[in-house]
PDB file of N, CA and C in Angstrom:
ATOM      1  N   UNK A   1      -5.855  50.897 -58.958  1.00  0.00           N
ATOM      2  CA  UNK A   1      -5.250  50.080 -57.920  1.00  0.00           C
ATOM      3  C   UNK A   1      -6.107  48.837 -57.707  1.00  0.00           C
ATOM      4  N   UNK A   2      -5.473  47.445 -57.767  1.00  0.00           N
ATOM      5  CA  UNK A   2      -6.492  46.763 -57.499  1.00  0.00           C
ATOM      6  C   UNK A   2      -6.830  45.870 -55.865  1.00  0.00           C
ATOM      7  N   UNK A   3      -7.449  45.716 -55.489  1.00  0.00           N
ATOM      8  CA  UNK A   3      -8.095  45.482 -54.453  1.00  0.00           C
ATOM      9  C   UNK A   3      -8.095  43.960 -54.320  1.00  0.00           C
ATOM     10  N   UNK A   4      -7.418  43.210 -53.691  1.00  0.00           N
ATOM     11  CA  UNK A   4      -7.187  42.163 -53.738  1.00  0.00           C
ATOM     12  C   UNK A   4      -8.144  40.921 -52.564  1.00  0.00           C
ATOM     13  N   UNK A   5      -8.472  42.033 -51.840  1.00  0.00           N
ATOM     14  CA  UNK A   5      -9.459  41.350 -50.767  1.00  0.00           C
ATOM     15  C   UNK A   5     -10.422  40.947 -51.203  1.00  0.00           C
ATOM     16  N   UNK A   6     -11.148  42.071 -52.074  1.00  0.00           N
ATOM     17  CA  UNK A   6     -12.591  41.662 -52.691  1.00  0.00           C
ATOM     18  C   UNK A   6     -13.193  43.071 -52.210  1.00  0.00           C
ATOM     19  N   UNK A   7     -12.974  43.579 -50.912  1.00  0.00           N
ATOM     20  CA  UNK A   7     -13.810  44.214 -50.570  1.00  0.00           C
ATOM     21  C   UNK A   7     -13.346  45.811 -50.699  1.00  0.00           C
ATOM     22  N   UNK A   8     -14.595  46.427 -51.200  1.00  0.00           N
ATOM     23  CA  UNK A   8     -13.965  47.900 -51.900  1.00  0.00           C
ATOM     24  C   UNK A   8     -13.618  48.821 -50.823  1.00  0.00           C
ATOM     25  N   UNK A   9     -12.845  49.178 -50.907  1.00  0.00           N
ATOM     26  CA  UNK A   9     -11.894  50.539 -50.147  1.00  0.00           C
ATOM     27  C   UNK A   9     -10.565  49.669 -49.667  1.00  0.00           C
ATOM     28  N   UNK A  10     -10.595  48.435 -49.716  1.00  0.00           N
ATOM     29  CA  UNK A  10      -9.196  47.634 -48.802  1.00  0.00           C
ATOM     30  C   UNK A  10      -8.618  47.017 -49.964  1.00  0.00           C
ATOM     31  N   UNK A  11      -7.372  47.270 -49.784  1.00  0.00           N
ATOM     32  CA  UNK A  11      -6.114  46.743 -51.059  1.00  0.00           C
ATOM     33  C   UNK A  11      -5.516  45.938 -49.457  1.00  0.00           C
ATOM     34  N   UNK A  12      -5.472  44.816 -49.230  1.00  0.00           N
ATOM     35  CA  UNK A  12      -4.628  44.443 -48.460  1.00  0.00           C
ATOM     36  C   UNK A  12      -3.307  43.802 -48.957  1.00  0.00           C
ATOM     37  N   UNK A  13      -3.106  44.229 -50.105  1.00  0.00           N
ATOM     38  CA  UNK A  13      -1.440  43.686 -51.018  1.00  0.00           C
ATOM     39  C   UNK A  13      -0.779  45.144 -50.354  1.00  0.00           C
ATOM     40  N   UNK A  14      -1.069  46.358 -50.177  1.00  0.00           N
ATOM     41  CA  UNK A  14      -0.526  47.629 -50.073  1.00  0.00           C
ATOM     42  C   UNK A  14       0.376  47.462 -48.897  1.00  0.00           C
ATOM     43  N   UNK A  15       1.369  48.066 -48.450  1.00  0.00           N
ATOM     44  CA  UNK A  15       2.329  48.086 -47.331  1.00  0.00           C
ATOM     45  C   UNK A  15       2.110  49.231 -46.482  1.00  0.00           C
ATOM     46  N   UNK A  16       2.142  49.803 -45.322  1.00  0.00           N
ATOM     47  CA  UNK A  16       1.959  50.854 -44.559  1.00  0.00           C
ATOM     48  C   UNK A  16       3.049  51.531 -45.361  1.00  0.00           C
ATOM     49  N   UNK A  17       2.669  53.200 -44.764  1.00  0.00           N
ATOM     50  CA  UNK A  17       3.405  54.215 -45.355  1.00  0.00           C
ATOM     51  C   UNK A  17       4.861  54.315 -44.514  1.00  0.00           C
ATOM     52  N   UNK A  18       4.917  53.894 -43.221  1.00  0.00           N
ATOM     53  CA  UNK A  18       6.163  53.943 -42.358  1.00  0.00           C
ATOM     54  C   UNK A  18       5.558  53.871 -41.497  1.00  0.00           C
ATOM     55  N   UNK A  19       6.235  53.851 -40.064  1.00  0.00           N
ATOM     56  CA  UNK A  19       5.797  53.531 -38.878  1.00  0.00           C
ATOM     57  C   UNK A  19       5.560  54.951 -37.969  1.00  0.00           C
ATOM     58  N   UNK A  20       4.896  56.147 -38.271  1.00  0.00           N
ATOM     59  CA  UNK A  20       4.234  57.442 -37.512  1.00  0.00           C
ATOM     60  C   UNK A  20       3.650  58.071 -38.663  1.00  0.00           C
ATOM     61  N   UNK A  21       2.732  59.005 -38.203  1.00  0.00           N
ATOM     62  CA  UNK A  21       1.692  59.771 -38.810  1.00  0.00           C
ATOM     63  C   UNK A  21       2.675  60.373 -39.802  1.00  0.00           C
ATOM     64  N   UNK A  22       2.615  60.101 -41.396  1.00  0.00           N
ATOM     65  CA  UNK A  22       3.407  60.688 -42.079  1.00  0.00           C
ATOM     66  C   UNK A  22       3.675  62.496 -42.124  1.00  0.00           C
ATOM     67  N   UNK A  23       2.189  63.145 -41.710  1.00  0.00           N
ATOM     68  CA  UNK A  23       2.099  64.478 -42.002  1.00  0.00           C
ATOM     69  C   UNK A  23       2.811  65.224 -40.800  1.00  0.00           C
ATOM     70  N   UNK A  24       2.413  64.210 -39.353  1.00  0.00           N
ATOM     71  CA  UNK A  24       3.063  64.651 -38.374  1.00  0.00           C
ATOM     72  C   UNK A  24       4.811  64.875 -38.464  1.00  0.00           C
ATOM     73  N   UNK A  25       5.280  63.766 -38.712  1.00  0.00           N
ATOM     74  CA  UNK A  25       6.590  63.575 -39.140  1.00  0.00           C
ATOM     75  C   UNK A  25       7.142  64.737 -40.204  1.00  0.00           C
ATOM     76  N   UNK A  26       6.331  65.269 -41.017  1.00  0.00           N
ATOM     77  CA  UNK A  26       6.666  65.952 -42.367  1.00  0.00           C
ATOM     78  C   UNK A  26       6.644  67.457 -41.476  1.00  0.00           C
ATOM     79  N   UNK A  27       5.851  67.840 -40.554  1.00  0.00           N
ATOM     80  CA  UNK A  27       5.702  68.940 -40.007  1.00  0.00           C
ATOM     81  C   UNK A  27       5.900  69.374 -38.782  1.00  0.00           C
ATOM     82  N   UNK A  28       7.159  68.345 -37.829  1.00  0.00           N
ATOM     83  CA  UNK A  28       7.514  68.027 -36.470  1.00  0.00           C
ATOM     84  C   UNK A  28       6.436  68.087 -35.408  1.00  0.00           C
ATOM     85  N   UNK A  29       4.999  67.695 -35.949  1.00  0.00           N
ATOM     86  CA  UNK A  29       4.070  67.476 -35.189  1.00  0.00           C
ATOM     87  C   UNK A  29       4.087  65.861 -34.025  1.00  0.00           C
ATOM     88  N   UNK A  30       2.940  65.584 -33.563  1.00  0.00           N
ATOM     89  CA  UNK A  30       3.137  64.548 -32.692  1.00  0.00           C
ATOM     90  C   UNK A  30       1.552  64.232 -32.842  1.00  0.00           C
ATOM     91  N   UNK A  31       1.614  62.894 -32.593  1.00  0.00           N
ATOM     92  CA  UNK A  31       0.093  61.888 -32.500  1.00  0.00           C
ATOM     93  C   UNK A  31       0.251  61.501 -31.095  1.00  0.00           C
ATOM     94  N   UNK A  32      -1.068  60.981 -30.807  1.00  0.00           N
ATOM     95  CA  UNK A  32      -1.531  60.272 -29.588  1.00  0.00           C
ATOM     96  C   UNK A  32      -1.776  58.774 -30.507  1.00  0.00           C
ATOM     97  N   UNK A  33      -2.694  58.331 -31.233  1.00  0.00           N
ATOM     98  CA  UNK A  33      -2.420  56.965 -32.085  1.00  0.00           C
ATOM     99  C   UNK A  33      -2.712  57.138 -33.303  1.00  0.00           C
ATOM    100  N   UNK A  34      -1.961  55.765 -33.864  1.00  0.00           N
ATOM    101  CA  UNK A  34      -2.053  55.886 -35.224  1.00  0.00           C
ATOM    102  C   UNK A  34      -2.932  54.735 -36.084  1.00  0.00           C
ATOM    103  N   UNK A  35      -3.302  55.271 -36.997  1.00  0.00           N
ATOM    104  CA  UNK A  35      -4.321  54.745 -37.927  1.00  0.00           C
ATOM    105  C   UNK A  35      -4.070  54.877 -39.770  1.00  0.00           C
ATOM    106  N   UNK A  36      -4.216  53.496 -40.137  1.00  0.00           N
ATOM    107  CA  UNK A  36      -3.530  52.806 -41.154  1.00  0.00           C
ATOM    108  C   UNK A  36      -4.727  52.958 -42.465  1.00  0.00           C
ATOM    109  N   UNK A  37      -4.353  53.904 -43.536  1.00  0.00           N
ATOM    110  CA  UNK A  37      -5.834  53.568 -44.538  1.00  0.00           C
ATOM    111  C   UNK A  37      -6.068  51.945 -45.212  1.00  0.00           C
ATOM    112  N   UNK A  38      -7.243  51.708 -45.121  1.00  0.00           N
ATOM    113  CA  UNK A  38      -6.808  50.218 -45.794  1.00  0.00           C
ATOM    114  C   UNK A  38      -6.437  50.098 -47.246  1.00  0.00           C
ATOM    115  N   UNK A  39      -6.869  51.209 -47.845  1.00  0.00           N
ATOM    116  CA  UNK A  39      -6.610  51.285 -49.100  1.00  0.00           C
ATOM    117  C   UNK A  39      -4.986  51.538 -50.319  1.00  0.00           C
ATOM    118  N   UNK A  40      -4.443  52.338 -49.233  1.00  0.00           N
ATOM    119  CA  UNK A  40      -3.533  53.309 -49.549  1.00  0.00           C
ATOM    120  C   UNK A  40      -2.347  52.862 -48.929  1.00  0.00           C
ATOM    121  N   UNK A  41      -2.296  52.383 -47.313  1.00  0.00           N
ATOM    122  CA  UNK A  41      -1.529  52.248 -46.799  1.00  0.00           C
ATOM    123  C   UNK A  41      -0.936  53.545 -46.205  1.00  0.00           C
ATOM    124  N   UNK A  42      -1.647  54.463 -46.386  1.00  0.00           N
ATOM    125  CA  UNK A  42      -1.121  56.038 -45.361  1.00  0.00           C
ATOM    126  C   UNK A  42      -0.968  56.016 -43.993  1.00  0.00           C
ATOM    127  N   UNK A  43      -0.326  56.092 -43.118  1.00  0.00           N
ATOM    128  CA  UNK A  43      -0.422  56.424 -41.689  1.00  0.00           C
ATOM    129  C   UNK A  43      -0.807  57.771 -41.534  1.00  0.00           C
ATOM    130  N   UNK A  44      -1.756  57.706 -40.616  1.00  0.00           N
ATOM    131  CA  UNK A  44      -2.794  58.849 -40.200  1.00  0.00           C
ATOM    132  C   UNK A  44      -2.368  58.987 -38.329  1.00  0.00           C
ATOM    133  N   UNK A  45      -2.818  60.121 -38.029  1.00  0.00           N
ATOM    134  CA  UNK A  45      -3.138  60.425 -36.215  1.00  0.00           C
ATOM    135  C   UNK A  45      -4.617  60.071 -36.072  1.00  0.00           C
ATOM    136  N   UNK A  46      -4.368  59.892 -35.074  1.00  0.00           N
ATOM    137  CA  UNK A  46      -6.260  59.470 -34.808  1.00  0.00           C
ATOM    138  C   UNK A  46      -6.625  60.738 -34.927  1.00  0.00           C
ATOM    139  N   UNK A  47      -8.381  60.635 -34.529  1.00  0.00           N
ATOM    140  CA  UNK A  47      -9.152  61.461 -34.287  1.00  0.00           C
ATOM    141  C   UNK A  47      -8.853  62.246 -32.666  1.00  0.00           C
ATOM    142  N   UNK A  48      -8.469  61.780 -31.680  1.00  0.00           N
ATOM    143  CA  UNK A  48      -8.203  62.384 -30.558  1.00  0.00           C
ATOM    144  C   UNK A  48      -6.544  63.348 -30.452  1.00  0.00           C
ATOM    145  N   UNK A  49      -5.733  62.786 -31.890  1.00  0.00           N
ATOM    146  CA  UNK A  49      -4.523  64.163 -31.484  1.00  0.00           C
ATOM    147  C   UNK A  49      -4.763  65.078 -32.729  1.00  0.00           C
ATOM    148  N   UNK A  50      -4.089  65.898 -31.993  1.00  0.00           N
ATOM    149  CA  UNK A  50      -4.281  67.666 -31.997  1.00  0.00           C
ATOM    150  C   UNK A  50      -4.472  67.575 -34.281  1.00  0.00           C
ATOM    151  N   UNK A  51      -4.116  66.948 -34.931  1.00  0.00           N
ATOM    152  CA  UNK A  51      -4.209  67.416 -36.154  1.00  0.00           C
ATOM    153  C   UNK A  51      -5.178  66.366 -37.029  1.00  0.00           C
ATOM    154  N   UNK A  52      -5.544  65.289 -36.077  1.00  0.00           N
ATOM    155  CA  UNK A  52      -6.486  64.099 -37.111  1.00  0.00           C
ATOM    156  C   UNK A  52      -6.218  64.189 -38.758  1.00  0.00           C
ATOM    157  N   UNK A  53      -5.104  63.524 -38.869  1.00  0.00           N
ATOM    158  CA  UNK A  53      -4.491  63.271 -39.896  1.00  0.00           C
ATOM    159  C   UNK A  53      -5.151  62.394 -40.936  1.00  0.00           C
ATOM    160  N   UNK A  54      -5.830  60.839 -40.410  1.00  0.00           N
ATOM    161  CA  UNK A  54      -6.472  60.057 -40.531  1.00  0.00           C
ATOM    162  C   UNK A  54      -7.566  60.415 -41.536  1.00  0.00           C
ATOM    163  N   UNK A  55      -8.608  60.882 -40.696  1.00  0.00           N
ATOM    164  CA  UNK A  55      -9.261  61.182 -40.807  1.00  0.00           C
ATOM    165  C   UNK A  55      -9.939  62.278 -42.518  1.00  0.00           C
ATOM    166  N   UNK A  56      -8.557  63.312 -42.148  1.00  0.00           N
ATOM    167  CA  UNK A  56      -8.467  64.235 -43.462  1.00  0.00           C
ATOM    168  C   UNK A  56      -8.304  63.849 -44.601  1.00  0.00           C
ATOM    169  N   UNK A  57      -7.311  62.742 -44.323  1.00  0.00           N
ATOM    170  CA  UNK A  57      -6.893  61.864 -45.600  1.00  0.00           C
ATOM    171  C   UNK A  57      -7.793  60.953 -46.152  1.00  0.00           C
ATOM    172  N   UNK A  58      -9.116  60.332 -45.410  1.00  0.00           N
ATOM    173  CA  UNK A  58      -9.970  59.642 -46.038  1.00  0.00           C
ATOM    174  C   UNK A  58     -11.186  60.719 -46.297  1.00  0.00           C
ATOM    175  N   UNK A  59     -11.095  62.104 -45.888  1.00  0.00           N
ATOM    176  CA  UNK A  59     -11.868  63.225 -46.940  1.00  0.00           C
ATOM    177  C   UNK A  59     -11.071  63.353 -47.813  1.00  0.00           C
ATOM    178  N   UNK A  60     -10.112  63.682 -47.824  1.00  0.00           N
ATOM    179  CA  UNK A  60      -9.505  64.521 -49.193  1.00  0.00           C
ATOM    180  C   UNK A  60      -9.504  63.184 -50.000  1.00  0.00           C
ATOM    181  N   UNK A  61      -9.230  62.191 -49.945  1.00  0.00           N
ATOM    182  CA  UNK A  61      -8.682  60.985 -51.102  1.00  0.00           C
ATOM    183  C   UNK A  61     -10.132  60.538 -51.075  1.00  0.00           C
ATOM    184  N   UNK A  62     -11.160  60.026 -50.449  1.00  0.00           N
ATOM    185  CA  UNK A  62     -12.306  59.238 -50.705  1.00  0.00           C
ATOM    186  C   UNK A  62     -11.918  57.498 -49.999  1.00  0.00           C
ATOM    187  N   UNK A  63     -10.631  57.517 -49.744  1.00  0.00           N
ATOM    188  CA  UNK A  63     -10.853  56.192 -48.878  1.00  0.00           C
ATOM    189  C   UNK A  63     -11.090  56.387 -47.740  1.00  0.00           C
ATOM    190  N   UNK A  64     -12.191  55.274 -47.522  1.00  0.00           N
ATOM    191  CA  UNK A  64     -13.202  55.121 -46.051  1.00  0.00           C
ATOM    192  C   UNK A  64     -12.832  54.338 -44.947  1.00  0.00           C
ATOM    193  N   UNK A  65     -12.328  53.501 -45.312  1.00  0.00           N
ATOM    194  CA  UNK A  65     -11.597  52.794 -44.516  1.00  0.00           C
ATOM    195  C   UNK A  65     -10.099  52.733 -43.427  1.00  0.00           C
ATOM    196  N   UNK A  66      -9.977  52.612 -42.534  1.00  0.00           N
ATOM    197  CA  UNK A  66      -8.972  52.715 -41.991  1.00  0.00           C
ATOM    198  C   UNK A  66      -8.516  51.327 -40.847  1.00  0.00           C
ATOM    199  N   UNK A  67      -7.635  51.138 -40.229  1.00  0.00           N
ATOM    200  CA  UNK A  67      -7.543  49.967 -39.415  1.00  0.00           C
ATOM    201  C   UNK A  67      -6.410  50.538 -38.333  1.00  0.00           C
ATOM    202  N   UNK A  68      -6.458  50.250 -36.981  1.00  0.00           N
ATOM    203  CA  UNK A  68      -5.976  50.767 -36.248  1.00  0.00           C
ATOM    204  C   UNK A  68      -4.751  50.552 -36.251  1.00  0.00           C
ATOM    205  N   UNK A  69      -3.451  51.154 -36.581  1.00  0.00           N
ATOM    206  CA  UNK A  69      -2.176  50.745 -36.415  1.00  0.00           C
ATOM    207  C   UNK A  69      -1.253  50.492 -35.069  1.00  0.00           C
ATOM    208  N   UNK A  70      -2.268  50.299 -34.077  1.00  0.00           N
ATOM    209  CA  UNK A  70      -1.386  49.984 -32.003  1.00  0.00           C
ATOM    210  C   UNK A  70      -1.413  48.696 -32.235  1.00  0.00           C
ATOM    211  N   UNK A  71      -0.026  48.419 -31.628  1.00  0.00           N
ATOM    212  CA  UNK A  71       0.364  46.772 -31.429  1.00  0.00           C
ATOM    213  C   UNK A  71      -1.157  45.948 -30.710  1.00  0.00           C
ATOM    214  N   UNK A  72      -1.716  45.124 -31.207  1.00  0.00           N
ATOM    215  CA  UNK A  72      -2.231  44.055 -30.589  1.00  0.00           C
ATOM    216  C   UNK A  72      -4.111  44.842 -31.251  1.00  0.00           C
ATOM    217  N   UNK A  73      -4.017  45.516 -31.701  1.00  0.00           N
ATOM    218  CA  UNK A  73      -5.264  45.589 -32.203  1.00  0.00           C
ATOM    219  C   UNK A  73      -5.581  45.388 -33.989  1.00  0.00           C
ATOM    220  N   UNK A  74      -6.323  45.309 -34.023  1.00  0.00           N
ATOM    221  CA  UNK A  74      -6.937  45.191 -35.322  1.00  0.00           C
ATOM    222  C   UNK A  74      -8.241  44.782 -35.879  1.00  0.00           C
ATOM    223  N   UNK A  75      -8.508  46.211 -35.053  1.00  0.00           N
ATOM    224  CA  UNK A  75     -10.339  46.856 -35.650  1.00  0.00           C
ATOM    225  C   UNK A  75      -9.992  47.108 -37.017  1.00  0.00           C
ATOM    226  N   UNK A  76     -11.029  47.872 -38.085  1.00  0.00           N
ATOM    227  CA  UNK A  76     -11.416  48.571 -39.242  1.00  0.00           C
ATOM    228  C   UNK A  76     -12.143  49.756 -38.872  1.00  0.00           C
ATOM    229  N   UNK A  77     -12.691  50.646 -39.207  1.00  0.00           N
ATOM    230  CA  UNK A  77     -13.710  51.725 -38.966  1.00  0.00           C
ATOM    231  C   UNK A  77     -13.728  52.241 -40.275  1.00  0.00           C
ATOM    232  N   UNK A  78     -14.553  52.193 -40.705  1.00  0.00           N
ATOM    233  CA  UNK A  78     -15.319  52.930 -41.743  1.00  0.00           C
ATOM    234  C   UNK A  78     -15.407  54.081 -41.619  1.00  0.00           C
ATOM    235  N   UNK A  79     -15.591  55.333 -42.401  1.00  0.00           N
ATOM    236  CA  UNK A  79     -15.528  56.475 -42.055  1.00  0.00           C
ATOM    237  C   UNK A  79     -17.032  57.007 -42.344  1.00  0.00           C
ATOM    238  N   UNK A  80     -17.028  56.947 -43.591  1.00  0.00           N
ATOM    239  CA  UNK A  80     -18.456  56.693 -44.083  1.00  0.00           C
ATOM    240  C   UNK A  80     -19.769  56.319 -43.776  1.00  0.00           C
ATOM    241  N   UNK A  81     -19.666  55.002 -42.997  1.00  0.00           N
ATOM    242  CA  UNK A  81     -20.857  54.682 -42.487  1.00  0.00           C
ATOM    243  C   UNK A  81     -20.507  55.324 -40.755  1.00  0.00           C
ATOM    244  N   UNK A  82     -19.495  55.647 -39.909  1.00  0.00           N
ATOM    245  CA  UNK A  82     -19.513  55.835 -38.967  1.00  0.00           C
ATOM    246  C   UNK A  82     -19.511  54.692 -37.999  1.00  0.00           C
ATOM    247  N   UNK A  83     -18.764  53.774 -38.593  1.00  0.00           N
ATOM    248  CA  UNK A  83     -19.145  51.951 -37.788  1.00  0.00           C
ATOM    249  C   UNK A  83     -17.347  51.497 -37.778  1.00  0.00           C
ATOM    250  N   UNK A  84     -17.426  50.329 -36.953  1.00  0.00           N
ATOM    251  CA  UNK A  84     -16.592  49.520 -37.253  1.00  0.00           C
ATOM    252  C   UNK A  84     -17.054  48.831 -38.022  1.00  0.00           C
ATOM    253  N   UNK A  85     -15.929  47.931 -38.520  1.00  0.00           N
ATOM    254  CA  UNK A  85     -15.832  47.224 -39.479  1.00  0.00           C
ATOM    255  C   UNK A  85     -14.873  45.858 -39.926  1.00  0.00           C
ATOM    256  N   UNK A  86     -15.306  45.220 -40.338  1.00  0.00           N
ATOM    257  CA  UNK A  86     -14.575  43.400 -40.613  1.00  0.00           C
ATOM    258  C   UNK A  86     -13.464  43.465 -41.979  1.00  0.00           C
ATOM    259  N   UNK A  87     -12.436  43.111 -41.646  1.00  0.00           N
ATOM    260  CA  UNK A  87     -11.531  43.410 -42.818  1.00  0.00           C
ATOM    261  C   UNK A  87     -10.474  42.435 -43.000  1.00  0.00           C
ATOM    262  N   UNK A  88      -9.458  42.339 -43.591  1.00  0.00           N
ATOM    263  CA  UNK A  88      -9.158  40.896 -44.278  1.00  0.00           C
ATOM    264  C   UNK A  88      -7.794  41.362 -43.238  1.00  0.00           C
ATOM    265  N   UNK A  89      -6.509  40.359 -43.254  1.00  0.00           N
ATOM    266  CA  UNK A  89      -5.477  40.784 -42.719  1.00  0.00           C
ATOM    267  C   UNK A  89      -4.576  41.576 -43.666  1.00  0.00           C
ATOM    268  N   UNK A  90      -3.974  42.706 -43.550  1.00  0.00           N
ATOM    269  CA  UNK A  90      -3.131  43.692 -44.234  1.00  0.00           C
ATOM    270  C   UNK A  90      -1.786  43.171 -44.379  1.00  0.00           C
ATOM    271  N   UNK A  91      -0.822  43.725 -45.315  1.00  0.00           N
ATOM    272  CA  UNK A  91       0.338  43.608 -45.286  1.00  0.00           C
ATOM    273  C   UNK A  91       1.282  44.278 -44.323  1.00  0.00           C
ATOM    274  N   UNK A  92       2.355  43.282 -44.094  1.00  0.00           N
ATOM    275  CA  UNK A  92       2.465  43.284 -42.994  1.00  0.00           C
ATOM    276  C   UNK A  92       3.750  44.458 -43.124  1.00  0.00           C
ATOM    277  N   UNK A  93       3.544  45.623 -41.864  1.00  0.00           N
ATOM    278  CA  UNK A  93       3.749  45.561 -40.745  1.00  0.00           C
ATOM    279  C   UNK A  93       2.290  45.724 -40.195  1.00  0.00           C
ATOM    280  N   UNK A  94       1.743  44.855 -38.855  1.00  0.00           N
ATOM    281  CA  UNK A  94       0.037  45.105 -38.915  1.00  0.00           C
ATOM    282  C   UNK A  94       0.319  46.302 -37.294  1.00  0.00           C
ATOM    283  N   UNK A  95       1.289  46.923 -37.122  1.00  0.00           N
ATOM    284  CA  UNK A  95       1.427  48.318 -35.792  1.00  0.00           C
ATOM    285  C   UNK A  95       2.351  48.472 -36.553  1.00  0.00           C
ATOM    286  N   UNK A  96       2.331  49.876 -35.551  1.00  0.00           N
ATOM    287  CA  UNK A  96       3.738  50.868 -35.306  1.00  0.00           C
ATOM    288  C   UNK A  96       4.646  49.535 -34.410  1.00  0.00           C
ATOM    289  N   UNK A  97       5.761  50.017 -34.015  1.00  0.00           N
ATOM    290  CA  UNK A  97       6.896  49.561 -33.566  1.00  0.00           C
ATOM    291  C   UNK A  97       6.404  49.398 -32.227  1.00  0.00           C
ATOM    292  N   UNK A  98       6.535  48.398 -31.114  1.00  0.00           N
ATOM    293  CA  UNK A  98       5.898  48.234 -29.960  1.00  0.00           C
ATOM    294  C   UNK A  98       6.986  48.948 -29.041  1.00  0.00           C
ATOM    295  N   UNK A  99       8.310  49.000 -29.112  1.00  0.00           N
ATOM    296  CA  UNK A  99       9.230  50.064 -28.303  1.00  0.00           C
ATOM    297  C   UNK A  99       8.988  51.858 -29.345  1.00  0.00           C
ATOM    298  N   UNK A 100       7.915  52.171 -30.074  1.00  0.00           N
ATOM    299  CA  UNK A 100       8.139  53.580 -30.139  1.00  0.00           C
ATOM    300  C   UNK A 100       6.979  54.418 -28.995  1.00  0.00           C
ATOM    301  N   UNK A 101       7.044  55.299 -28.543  1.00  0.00           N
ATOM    302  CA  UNK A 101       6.670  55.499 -27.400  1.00  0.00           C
ATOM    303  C   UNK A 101       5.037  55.899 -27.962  1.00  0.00           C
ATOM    304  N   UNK A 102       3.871  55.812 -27.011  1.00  0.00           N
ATOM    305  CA  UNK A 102       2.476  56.587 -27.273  1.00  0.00           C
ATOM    306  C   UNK A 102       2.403  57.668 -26.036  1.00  0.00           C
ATOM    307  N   UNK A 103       1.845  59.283 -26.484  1.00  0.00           N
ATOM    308  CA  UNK A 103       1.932  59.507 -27.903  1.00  0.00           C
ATOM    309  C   UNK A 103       3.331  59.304 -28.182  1.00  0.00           C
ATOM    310  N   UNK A 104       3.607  60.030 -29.388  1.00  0.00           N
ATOM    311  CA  UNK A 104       4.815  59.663 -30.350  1.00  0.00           C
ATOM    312  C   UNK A 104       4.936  61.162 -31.227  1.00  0.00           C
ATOM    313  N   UNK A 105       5.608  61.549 -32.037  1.00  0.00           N
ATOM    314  CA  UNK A 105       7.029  60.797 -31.396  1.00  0.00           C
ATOM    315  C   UNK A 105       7.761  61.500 -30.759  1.00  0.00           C
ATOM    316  N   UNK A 106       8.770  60.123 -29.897  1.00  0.00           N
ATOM    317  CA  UNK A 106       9.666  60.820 -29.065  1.00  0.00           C
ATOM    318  C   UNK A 106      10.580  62.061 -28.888  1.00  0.00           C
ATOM    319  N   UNK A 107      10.794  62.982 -28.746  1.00  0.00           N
ATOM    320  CA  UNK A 107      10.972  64.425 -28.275  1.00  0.00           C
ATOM    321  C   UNK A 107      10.079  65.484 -29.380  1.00  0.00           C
ATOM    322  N   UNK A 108       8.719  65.191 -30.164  1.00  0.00           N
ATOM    323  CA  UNK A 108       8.020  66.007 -29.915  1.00  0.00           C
ATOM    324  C   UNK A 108       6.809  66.497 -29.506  1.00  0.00           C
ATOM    325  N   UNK A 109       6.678  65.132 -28.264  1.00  0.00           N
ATOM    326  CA  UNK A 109       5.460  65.639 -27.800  1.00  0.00           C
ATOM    327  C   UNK A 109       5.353  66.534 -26.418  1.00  0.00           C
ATOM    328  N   UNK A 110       4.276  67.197 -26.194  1.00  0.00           N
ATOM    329  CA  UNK A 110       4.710  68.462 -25.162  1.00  0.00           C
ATOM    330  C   UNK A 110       4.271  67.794 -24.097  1.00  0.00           C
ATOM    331  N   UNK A 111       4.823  68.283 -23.105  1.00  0.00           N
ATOM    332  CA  UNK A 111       4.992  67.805 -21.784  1.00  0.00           C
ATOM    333  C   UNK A 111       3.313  68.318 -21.102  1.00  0.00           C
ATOM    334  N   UNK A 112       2.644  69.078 -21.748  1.00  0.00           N
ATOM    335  CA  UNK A 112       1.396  69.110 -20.858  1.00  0.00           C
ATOM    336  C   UNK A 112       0.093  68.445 -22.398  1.00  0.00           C
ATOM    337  N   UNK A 113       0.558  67.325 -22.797  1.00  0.00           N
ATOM    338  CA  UNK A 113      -0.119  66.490 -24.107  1.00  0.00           C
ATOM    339  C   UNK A 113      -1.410  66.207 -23.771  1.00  0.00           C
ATOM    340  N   UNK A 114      -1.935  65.979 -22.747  1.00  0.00           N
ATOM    341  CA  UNK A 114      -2.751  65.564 -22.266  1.00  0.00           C
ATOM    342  C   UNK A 114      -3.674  66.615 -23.098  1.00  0.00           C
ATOM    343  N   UNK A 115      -3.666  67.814 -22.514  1.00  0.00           N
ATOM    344  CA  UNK A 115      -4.476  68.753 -22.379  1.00  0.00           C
ATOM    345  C   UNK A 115      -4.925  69.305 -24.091  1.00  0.00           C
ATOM    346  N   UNK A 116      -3.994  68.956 -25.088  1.00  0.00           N
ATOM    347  CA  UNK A 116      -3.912  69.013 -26.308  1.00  0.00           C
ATOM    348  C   UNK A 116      -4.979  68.163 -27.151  1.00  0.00           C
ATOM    349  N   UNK A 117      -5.503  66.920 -26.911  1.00  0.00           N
ATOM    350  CA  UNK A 117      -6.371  65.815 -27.462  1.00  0.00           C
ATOM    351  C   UNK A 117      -7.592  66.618 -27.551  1.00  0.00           C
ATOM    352  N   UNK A 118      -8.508  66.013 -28.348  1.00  0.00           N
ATOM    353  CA  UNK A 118      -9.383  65.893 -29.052  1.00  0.00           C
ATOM    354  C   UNK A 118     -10.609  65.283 -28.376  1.00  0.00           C
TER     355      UNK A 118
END
């Protein structure tokens, strides 16, 4: 795959995987937020809902990188070094959908969610 930024772990030519945690979606689970690999373009759950999707996916695959997928942000975090991190602009869509609800998604998250996080 080539890496068009320059900088290794980020392909910013790649497109997000869809707009919610793909695994959540695949297994009628639910996220609190979502997080974008820079490499891959996977949508992940953060580290604070119940299955840290994110996270697993930059163990199991080896990409380190990730970038926050909530409207109006756009950190990086490294996984690897345990830091944020400076990263080029991604292809675009750069969030989830600003009318899909947090958490997400809509009718499967449980009514006492709170208590579920991480």
């Amino acid at each position: 795959m080539t890496q068009n930024s320059g900088t290794p772990g980020i392909d910013s030519s790649v497109p997000p995987s869809g707009t919610g945690c793909a695994e959540c979606l695949e297994h009628d689970g639910w996220w609190f937020h979502l997080r974008r690999c820079a490499q891959c373009g996977h949508i992940g759950c953060c580290d604070s809902s119940p299955a840290q999707h994110a996270s697993a996916h930059a163990e199991q695959t080896g990409h380190p990188i990730v970038r926050s997928f909530e409207p109006g942000e756009d950190w990086f975090w490294h996984y690897g070094e345990s830091q944020y991190y400076n990263g080029p602009e991604l292809a675009p869509p750069q969030s989830r959908p600003e009318d899909q609800p947090v958490p997400g998604p809509a009718g499967n998250v449980p009514a006492d969610w709170q208590q579920h996080l991480n």
